[in-house]
Protein backbone atom coordinates (compact mmCIF):
# COMPACT_ATOMS: atom_id res chain seq x y z
CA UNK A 1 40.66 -52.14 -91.56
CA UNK A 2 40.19 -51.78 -95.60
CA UNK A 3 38.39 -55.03 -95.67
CA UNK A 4 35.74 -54.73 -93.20
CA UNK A 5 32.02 -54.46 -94.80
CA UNK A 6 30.10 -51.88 -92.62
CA UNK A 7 27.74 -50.83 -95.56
CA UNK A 8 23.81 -51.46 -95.44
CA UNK A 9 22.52 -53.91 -98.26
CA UNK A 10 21.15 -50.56 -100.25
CA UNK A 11 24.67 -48.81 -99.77
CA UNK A 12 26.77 -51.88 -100.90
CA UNK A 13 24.61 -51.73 -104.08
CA UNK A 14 25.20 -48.17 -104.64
CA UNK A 15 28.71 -47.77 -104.00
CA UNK A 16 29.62 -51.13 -105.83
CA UNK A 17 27.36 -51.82 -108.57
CA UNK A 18 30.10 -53.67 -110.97
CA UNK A 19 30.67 -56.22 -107.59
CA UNK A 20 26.71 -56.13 -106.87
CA UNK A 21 26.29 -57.35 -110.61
CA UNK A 22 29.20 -59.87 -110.57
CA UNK A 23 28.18 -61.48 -107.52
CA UNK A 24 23.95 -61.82 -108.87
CA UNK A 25 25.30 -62.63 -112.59
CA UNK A 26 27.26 -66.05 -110.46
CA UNK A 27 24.02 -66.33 -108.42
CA UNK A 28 21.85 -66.62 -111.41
CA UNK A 29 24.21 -68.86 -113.29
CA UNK A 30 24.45 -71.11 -110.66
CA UNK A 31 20.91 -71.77 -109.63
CA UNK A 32 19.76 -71.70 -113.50
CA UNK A 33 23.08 -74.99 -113.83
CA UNK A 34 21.44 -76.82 -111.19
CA UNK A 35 18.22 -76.55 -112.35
CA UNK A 36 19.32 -77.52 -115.96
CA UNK A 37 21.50 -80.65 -114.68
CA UNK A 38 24.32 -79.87 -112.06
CA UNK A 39 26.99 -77.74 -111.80
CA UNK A 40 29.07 -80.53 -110.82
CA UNK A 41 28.08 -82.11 -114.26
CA UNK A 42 31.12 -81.52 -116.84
CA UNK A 43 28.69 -81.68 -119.71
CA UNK A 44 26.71 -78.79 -118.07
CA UNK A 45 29.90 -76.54 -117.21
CA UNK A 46 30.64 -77.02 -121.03
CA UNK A 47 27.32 -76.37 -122.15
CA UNK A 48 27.04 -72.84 -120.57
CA UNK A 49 30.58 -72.08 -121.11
CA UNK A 50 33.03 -73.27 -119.32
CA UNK A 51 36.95 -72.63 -120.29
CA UNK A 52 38.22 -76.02 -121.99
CA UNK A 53 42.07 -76.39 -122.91
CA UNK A 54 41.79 -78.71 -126.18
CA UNK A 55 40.52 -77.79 -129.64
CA UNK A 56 38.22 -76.87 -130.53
CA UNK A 57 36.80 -75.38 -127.30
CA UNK A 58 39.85 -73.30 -126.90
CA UNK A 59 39.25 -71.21 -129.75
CA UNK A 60 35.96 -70.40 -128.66
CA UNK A 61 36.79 -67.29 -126.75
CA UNK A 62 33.76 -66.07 -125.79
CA UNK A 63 34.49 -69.28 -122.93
CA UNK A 64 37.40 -67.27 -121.42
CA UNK A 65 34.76 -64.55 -120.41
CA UNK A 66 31.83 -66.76 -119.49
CA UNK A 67 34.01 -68.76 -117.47
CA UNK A 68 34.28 -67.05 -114.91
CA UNK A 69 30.84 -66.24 -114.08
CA UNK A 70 30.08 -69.84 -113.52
CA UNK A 71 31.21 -72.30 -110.42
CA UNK A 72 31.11 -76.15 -109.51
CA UNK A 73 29.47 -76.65 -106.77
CA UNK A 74 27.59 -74.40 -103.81
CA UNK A 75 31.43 -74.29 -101.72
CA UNK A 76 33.25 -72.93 -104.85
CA UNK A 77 30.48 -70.33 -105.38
CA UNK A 78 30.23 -69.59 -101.50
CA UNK A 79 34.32 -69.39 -101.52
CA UNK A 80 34.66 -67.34 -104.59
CA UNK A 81 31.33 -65.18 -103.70
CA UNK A 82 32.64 -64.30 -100.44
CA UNK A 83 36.06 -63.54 -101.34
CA UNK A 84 34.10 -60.63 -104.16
CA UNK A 85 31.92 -59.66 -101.34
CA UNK A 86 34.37 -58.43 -99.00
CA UNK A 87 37.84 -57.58 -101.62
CA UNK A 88 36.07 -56.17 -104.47
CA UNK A 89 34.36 -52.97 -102.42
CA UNK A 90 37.53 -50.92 -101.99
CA UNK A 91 39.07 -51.74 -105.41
CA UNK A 92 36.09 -50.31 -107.57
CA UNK A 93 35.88 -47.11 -105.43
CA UNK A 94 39.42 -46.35 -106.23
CA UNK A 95 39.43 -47.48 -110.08
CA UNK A 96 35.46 -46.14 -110.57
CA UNK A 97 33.08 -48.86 -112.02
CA UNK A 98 34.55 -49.05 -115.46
CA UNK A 99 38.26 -49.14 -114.99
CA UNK A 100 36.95 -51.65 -112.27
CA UNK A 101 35.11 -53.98 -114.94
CA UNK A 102 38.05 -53.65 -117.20
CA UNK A 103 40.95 -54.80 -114.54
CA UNK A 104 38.37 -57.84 -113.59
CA UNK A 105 37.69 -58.89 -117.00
CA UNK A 106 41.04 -58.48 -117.96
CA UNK A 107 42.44 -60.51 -114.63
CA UNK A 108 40.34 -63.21 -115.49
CA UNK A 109 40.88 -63.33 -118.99
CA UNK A 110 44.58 -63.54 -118.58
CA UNK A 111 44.15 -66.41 -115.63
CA UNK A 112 42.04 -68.27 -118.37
CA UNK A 113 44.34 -67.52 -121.38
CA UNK A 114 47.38 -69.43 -118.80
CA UNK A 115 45.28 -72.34 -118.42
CA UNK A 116 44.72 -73.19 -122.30
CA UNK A 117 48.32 -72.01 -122.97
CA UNK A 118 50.31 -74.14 -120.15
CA UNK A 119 48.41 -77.12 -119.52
CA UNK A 120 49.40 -80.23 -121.65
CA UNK A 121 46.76 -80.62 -124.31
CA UNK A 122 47.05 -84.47 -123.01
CA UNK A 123 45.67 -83.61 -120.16
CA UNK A 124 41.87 -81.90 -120.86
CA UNK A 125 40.85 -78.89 -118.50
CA UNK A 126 37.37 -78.07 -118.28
CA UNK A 127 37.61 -74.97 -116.18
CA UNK A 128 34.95 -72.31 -114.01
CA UNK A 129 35.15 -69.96 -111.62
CA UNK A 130 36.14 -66.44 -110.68
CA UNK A 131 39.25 -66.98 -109.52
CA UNK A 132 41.44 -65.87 -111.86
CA UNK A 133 39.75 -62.50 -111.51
CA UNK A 134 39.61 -62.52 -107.42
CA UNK A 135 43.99 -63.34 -107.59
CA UNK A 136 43.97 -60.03 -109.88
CA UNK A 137 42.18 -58.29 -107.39
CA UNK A 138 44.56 -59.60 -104.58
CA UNK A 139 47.34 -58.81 -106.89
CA UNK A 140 46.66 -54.72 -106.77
CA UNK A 141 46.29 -54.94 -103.31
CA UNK A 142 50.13 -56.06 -102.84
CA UNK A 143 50.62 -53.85 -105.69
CA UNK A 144 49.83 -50.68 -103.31
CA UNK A 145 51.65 -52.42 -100.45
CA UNK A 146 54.97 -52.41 -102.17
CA UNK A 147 54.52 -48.98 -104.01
CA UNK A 148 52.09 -46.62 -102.09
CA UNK A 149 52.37 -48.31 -98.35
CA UNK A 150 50.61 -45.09 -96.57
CA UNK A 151 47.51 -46.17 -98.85
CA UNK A 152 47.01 -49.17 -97.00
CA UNK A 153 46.87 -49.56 -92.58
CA UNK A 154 49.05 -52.00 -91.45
CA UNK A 155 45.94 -54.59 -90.68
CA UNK A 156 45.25 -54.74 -94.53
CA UNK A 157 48.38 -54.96 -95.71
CA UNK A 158 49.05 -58.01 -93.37
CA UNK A 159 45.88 -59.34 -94.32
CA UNK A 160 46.28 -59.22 -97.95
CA UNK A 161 50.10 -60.55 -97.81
CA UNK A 162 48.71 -63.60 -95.88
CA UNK A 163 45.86 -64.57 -97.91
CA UNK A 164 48.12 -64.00 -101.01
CA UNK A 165 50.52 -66.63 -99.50
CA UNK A 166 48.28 -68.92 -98.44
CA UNK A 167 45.93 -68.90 -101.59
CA UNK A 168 48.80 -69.71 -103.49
CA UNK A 169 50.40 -72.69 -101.61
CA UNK A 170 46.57 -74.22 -101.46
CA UNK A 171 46.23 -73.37 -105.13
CA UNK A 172 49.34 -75.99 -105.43
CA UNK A 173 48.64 -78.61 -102.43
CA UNK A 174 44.55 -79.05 -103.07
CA UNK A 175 43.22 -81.24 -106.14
CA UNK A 176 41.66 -79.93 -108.80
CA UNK A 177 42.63 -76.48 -108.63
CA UNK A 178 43.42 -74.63 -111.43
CA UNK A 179 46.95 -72.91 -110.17
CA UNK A 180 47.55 -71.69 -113.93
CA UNK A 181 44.46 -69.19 -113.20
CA UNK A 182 45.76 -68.34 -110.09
CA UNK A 183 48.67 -67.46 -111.12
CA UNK A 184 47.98 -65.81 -114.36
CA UNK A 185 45.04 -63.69 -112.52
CA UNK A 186 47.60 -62.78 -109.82
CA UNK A 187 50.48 -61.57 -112.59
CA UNK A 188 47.69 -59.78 -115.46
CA UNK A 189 46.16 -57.88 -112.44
CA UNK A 190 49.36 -57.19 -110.59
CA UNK A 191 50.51 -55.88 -114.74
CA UNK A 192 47.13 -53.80 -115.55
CA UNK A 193 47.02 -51.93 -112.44
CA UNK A 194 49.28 -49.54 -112.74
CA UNK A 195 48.21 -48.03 -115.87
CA UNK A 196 44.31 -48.42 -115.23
CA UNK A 197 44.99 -46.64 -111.66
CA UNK A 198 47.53 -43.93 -113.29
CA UNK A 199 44.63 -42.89 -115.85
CA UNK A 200 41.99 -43.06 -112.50
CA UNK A 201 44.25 -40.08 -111.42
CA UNK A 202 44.59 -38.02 -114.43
């Protein structure tokens, strides 16, 4: 089973240190929100750069990075943390660290660029979390089980088909979650993974 963390806390830092760095970076962020106001506090979010869909936040780009580093509330961080924590691993071994960091940024960055471009400008978004980036990562997953299926064990594949399925029906059926992110994470990383993994083998 691809999935399964059997590494000791020293190996997961060695083997993963884009993940390691992801996952301390949210950390951080997070305690350093709370401390400052709440992370549940839209005025903080914004303040430390949080994705917003109206003028003239949206042309502040910088927010579609930032972004994702940040979460509201402990459950969205735990959720989103976890998710890193046991996905991420295999992804950077294959891609190497910076191929890795590019395909995460870039996941995320598309996710965020969804939200300010398909959300009605009536309706303001103020928008966190690593989501956008995590649906990219699930996206190469199903990526290598439609095109290289002796890559993946059966266990994985039907692990990452379900939790592709059912991340996407609760991205529609829960409140307040951003599906545009979802789903633009899930399509850039399912679109840069091919070429980022085709130069990994050259």
């Amino acid at each position: 089973m691809l999935f399964l963390r059997y590494e000791s806390f020293k190996q997961y830092i060695r083997w993963y240190p884009v993940t390691t760095a992801i996952l301390a970076i949210q950390l951080i962020m997070y305690v350093w929100m709370e401390i400052d106001g709440s992370t549940e506090r839209t005025e903080t979010l914004v303040k430390f750069g949080a994705l917003v869909s109206q003028f003239p936040w949206s042309g502040e780009y910088w927010r579609y990075f930032a972004s994702m580093f940040l979460h509201s509330g402990f459950d969205h961080l735990l959720f989103n943390s976890f998710s890193l924590f046991v996905f991420a691993p295999p992804l950077e071994r294959m891609l190497g660290k910076w191929k890795y960091l590019v395909f995460y940024l870039g996941s995320g960055f598309i996710g965020n660029l969804a939200t300010v471009l398909l959300y009605k400008q009536s309706e303001p978004v103020v928008s966190v979390g690593a989501s956008g980036a995590i649906y990219g990562i699930f996206a190469a997953y199903l990526f290598i089980a439609l095109f290289f299926k002796k890559a993946l064990d059966k266990q994985s594949s039907s692990t990452i088909i379900t939790v592709v399925v059912v991340g996407l029906i609760y991205s529609f059926l829960i409140p307040q979650v951003n599906y545009y992110a979802h789903i633009g994470g899930f399509i850039g990383g399912f679109l840069l993974f091919a070429p980022l993994l085709r130069r990994r083998r050259t």
